[in-house]
Protein backbone atom coordinates (compact mmCIF):
# COMPACT_ATOMS: atom_id res chain seq x y z
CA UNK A 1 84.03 114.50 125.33
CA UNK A 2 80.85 116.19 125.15
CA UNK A 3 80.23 120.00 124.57
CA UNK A 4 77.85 120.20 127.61
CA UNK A 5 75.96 117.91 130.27
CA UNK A 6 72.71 119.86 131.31
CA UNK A 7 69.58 118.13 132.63
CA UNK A 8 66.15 120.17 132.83
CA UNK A 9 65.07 118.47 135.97
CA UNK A 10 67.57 116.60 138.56
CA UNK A 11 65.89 112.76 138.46
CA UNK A 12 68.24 109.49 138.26
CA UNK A 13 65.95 108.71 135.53
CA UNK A 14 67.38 111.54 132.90
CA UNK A 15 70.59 110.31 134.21
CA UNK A 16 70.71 107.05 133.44
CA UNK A 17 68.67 107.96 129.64
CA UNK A 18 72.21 109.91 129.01
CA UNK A 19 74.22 107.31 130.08
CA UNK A 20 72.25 105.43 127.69
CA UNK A 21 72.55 107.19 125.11
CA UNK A 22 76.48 107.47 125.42
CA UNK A 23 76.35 103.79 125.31
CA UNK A 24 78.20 104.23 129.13
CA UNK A 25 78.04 100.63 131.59
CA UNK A 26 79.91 100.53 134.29
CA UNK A 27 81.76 102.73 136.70
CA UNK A 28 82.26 105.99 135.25
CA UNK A 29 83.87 109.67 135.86
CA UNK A 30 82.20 112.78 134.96
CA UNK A 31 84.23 115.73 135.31
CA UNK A 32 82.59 118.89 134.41
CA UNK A 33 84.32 122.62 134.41
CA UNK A 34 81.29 123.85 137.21
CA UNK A 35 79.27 121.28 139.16
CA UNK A 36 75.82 121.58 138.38
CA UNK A 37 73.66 121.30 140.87
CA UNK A 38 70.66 118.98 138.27
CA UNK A 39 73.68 116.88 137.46
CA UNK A 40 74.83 116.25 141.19
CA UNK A 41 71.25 115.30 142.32
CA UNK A 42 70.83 112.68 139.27
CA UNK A 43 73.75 111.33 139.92
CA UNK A 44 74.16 110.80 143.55
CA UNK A 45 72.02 107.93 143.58
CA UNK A 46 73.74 105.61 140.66
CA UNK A 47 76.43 103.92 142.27
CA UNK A 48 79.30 103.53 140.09
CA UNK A 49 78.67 107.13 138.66
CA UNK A 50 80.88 110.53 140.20
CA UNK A 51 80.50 113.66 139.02
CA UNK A 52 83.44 115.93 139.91
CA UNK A 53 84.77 119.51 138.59
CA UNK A 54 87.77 119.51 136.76
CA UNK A 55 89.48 121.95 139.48
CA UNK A 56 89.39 119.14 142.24
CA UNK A 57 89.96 115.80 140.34
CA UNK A 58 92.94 113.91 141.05
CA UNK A 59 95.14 111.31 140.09
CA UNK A 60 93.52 108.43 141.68
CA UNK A 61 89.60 109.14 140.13
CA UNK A 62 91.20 109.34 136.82
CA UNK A 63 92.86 105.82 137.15
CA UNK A 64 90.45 104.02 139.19
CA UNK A 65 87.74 105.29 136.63
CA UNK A 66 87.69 102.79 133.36
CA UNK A 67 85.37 105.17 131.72
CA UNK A 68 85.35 109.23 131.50
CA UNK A 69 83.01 111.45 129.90
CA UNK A 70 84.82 115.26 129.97
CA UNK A 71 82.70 118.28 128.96
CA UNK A 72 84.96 120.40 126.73
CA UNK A 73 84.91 123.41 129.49
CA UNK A 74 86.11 120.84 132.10
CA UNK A 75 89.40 120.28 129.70
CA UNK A 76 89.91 123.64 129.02
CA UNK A 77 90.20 123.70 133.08
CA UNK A 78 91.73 120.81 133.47
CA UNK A 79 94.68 121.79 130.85
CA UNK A 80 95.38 125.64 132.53
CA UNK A 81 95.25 123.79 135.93
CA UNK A 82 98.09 120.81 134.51
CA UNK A 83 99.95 123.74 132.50
């Protein structure tokens, strides 16, 4: 869980240096409270990376997912939306 994901300029490059420095490999979920539009662009090019908000995932990108990185906004959300 991370307080925030924010990247200053959207490039696959800053991307993959944050995956990196999660120590994330592999196919991974990020679900964030408000989709960003930085985040979105950096992402849509790494292929086993999906960004999502935490209003619209479901059940099946949370299983098929082995790793998840949640911003702390996103399960606030996630928790009123489940309550």
């Amino acid at each position: 869980m991370l307080d925030t994901i924010q990247l200053a300029t959207p490039r696959t490059k800053e991307m993959c240096s944050l995956l990196q420095a999660l120590e994330i490999k592999g196919k991974t979920l990020l679900i964030v409270d408000t989709p960003d539009a930085n985040i979105a662009l950096a992402a849509r090019n790494l292929q086993d990376v999906e960004i999502v908000s935490a209003s619209n995932v479901n059940t099946y990108q949370i299983v098929r997912y082995p790793q998840i990185v949640i911003t702390k906004a996103g399960v606030e959300q996630l928790e009123q939306r489940m309550a």
